[in-house]
PDB file of N, CA and C in Angstrom:
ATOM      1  N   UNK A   1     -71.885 -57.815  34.059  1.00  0.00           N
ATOM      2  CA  UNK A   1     -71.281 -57.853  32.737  1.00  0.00           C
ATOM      3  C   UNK A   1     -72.301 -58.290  31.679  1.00  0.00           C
ATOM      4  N   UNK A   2     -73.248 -59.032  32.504  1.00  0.00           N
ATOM      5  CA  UNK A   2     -74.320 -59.299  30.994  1.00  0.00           C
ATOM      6  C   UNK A   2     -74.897 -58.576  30.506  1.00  0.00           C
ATOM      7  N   UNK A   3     -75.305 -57.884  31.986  1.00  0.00           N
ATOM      8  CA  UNK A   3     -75.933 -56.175  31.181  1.00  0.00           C
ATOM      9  C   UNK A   3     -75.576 -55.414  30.269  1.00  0.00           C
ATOM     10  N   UNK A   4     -74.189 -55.649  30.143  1.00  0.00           N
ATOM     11  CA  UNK A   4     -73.886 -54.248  28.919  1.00  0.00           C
ATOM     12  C   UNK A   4     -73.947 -55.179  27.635  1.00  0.00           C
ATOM     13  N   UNK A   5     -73.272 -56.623  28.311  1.00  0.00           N
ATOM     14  CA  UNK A   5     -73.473 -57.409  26.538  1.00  0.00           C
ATOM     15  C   UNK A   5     -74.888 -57.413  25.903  1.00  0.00           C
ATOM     16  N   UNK A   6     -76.092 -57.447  27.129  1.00  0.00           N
ATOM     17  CA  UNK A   6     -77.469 -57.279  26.616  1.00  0.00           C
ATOM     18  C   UNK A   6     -77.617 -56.166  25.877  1.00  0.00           C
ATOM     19  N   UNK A   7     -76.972 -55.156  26.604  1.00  0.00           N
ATOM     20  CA  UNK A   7     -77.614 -53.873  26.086  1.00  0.00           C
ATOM     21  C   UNK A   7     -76.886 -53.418  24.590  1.00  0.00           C
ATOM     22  N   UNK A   8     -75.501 -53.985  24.517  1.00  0.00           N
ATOM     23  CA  UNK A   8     -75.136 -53.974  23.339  1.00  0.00           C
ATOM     24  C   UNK A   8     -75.579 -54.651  22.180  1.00  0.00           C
ATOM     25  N   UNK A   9     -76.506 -55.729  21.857  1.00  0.00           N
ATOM     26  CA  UNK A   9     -76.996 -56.667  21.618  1.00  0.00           C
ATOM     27  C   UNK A   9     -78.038 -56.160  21.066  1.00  0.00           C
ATOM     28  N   UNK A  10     -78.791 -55.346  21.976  1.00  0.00           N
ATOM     29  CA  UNK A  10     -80.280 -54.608  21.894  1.00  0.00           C
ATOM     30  C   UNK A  10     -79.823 -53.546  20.482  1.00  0.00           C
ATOM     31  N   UNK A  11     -78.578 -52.562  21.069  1.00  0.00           N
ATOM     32  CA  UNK A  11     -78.123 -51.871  20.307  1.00  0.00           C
ATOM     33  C   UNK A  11     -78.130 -51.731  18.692  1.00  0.00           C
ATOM     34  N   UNK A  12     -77.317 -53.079  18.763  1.00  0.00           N
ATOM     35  CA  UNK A  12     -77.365 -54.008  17.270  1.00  0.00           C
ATOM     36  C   UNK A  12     -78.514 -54.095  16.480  1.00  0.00           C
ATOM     37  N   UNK A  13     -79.493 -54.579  17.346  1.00  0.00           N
ATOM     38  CA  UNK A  13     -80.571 -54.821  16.946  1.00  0.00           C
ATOM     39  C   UNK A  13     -81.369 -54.040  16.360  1.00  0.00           C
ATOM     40  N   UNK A  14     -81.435 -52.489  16.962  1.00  0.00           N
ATOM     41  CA  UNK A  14     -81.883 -51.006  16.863  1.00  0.00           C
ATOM     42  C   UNK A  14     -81.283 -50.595  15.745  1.00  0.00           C
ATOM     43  N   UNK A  15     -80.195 -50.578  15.098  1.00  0.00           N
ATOM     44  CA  UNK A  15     -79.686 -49.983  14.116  1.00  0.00           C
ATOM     45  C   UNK A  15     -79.497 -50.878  12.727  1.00  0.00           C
ATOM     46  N   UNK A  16     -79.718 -52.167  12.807  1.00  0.00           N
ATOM     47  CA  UNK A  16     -80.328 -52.806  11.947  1.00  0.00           C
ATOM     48  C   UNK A  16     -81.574 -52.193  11.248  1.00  0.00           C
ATOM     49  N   UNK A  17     -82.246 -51.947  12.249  1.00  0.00           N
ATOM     50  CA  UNK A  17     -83.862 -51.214  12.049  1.00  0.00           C
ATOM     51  C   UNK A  17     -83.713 -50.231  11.224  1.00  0.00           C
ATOM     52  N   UNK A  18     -82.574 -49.742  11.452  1.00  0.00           N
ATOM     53  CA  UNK A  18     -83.179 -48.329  10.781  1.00  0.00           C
ATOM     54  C   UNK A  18     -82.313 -48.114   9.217  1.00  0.00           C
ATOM     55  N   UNK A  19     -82.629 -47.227   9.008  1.00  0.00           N
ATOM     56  CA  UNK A  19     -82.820 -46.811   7.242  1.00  0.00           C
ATOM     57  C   UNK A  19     -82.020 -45.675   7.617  1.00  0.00           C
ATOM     58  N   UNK A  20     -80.348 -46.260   6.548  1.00  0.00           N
ATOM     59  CA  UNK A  20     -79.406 -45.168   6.431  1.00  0.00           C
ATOM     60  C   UNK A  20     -79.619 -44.255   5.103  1.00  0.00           C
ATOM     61  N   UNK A  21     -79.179 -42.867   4.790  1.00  0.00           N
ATOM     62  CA  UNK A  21     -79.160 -42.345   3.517  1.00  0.00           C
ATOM     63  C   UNK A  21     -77.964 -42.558   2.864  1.00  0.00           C
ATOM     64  N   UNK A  22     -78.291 -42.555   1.325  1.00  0.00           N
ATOM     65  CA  UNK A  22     -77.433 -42.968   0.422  1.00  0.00           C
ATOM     66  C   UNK A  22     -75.853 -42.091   0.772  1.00  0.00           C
ATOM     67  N   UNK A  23     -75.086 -42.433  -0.200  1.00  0.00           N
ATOM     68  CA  UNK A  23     -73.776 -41.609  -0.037  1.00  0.00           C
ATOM     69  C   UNK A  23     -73.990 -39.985  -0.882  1.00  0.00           C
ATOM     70  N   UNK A  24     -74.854 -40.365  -2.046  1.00  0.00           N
ATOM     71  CA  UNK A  24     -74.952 -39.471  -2.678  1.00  0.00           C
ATOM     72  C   UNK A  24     -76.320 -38.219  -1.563  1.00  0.00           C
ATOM     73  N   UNK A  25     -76.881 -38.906  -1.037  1.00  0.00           N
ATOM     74  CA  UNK A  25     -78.066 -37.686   0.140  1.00  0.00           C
ATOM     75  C   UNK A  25     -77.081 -36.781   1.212  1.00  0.00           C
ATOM     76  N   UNK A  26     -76.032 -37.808   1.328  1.00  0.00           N
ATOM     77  CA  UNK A  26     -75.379 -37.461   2.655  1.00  0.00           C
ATOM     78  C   UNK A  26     -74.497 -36.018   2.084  1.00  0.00           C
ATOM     79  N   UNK A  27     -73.676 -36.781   0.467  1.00  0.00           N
ATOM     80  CA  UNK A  27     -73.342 -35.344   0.031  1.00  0.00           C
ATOM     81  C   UNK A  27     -74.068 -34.543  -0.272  1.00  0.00           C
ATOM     82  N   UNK A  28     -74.972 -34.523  -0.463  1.00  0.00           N
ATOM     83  CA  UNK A  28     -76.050 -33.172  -1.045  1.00  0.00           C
ATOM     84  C   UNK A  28     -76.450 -32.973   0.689  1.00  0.00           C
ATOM     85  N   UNK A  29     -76.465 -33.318   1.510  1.00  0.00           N
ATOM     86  CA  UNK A  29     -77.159 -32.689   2.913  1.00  0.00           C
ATOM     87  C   UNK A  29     -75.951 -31.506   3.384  1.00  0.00           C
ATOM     88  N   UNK A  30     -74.821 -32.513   2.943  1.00  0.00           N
ATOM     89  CA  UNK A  30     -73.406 -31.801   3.449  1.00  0.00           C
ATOM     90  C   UNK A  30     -73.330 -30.148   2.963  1.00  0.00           C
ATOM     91  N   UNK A  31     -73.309 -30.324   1.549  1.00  0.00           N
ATOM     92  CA  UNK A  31     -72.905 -29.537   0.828  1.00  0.00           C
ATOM     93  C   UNK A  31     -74.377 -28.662   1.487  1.00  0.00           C
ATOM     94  N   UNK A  32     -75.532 -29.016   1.708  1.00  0.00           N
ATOM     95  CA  UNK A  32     -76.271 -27.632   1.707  1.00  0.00           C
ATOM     96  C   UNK A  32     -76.264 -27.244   2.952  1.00  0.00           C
ATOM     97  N   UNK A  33     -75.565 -27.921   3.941  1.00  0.00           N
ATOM     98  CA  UNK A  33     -75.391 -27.264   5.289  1.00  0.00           C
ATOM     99  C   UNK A  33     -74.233 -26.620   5.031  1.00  0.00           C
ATOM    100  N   UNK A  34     -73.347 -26.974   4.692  1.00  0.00           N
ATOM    101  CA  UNK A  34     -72.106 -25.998   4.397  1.00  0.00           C
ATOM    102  C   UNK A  34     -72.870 -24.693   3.441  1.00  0.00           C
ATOM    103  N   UNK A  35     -73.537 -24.385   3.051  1.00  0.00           N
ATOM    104  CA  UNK A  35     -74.282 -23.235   1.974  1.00  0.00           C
ATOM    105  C   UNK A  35     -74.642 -22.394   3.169  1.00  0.00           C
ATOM    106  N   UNK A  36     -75.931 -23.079   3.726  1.00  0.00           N
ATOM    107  CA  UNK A  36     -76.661 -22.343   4.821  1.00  0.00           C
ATOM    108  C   UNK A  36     -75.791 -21.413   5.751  1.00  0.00           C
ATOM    109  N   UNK A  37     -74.602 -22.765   6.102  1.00  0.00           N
ATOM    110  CA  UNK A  37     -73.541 -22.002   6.715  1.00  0.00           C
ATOM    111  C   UNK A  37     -72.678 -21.203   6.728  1.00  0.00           C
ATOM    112  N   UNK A  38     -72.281 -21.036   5.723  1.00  0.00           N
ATOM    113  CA  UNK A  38     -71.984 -20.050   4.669  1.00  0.00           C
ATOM    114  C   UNK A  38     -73.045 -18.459   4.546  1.00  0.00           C
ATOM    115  N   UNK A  39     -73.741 -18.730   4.238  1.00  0.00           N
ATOM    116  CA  UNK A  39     -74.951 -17.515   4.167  1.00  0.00           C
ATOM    117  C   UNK A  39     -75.467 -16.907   5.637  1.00  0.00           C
ATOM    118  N   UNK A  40     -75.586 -17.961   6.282  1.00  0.00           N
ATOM    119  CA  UNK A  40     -75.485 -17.564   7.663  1.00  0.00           C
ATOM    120  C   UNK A  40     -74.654 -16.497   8.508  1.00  0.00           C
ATOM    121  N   UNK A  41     -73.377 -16.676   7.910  1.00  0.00           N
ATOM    122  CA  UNK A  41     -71.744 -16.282   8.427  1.00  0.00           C
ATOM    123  C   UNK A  41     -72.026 -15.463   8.119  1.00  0.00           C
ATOM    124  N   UNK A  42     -72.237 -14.779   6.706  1.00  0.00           N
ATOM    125  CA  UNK A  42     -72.287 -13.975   6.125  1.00  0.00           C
ATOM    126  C   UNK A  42     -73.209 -12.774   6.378  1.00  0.00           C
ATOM    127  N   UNK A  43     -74.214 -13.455   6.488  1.00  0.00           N
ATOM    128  CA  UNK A  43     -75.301 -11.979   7.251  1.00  0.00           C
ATOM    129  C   UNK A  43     -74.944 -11.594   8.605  1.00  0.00           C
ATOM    130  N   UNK A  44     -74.591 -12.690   9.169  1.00  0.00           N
ATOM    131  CA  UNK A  44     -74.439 -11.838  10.783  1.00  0.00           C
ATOM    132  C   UNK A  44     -72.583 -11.045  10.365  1.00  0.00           C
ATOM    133  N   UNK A  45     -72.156 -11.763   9.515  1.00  0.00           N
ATOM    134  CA  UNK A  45     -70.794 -10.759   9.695  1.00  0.00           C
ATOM    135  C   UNK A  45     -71.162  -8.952   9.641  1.00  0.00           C
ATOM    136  N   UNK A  46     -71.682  -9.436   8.231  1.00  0.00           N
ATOM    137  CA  UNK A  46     -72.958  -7.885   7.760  1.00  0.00           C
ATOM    138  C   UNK A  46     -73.508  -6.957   8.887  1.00  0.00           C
ATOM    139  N   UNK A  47     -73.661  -7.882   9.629  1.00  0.00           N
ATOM    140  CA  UNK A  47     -74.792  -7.523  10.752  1.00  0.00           C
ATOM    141  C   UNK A  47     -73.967  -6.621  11.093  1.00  0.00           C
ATOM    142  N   UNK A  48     -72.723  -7.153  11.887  1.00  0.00           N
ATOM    143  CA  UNK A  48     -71.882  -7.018  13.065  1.00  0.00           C
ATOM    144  C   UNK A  48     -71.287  -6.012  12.532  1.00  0.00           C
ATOM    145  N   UNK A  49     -70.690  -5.223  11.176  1.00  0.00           N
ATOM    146  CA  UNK A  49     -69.757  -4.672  10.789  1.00  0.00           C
ATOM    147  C   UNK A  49     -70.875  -3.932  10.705  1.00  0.00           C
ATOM    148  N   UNK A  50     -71.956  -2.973  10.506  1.00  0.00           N
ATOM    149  CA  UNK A  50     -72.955  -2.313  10.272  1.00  0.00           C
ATOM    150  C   UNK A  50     -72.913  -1.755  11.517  1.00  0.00           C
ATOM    151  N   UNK A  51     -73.447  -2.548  12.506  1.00  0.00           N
ATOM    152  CA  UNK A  51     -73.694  -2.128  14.118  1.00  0.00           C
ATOM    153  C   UNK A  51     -72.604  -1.750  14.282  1.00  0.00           C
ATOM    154  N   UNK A  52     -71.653  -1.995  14.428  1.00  0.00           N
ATOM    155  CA  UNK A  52     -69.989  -1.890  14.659  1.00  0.00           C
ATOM    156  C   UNK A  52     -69.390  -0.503  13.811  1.00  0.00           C
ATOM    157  N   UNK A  53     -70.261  -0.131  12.889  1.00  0.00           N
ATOM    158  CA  UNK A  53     -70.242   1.255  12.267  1.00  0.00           C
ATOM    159  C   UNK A  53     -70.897   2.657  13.076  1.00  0.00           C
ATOM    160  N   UNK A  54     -72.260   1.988  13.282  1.00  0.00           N
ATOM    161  CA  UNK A  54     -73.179   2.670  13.580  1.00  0.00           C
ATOM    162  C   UNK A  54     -72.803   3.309  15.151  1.00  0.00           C
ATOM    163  N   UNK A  55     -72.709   2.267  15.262  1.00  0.00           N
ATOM    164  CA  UNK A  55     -72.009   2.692  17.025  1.00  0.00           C
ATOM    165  C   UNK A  55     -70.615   3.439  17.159  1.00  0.00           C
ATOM    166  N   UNK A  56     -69.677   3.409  16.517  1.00  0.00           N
ATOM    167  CA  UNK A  56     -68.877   4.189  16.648  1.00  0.00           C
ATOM    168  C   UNK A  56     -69.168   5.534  15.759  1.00  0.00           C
ATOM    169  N   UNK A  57     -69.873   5.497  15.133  1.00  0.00           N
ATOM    170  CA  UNK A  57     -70.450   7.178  14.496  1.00  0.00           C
ATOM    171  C   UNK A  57     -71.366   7.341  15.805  1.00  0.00           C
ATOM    172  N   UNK A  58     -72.549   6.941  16.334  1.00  0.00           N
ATOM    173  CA  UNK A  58     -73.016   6.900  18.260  1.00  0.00           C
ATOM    174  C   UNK A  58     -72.543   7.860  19.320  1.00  0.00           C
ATOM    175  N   UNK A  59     -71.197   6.808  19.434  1.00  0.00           N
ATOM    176  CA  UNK A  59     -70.571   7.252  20.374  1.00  0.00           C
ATOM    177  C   UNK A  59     -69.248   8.110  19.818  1.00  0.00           C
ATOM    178  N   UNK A  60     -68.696   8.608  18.546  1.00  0.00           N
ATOM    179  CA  UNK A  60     -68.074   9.690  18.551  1.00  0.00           C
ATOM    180  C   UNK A  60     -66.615   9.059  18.302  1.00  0.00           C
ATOM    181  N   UNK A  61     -66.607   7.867  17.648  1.00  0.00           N
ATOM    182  CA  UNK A  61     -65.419   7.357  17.385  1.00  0.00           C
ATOM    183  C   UNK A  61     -65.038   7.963  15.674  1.00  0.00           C
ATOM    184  N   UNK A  62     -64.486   6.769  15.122  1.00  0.00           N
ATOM    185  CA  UNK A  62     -64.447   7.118  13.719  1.00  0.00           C
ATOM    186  C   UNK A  62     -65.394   6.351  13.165  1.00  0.00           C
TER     187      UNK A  62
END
């Protein structure tokens, strides 16, 4: 049992250390992963509906 209280302890100690970002970084990180993600979606949807064309003109669909 001491072990985990040590290791929790250590834990504490470790995240003291470190350097959080502001509230205002965290929203601007948010918001530009939601963008990326967004633009992302978006080209492969592109992608997929293109190929998804191409192939059924291919193979003789509509």
């Amino acid at each position: 049992m001491t072990k985990a209280i040590d290791f929790l302890k250590e834990c504490m100690a470790e995240l003291k250390k470190s350097t959080w970002l502001s509230r205002k970084e965290v929203v601007q990180s948010t918001i530009l992963v939601a963008i990326v993600v967004a633009l992302t979606s978006a080209y492969v949807g592109l992608i997929d509906f293109g190929l998804t064309k191409v192939l059924g003109v291919v193979v003789g669909g509509r």
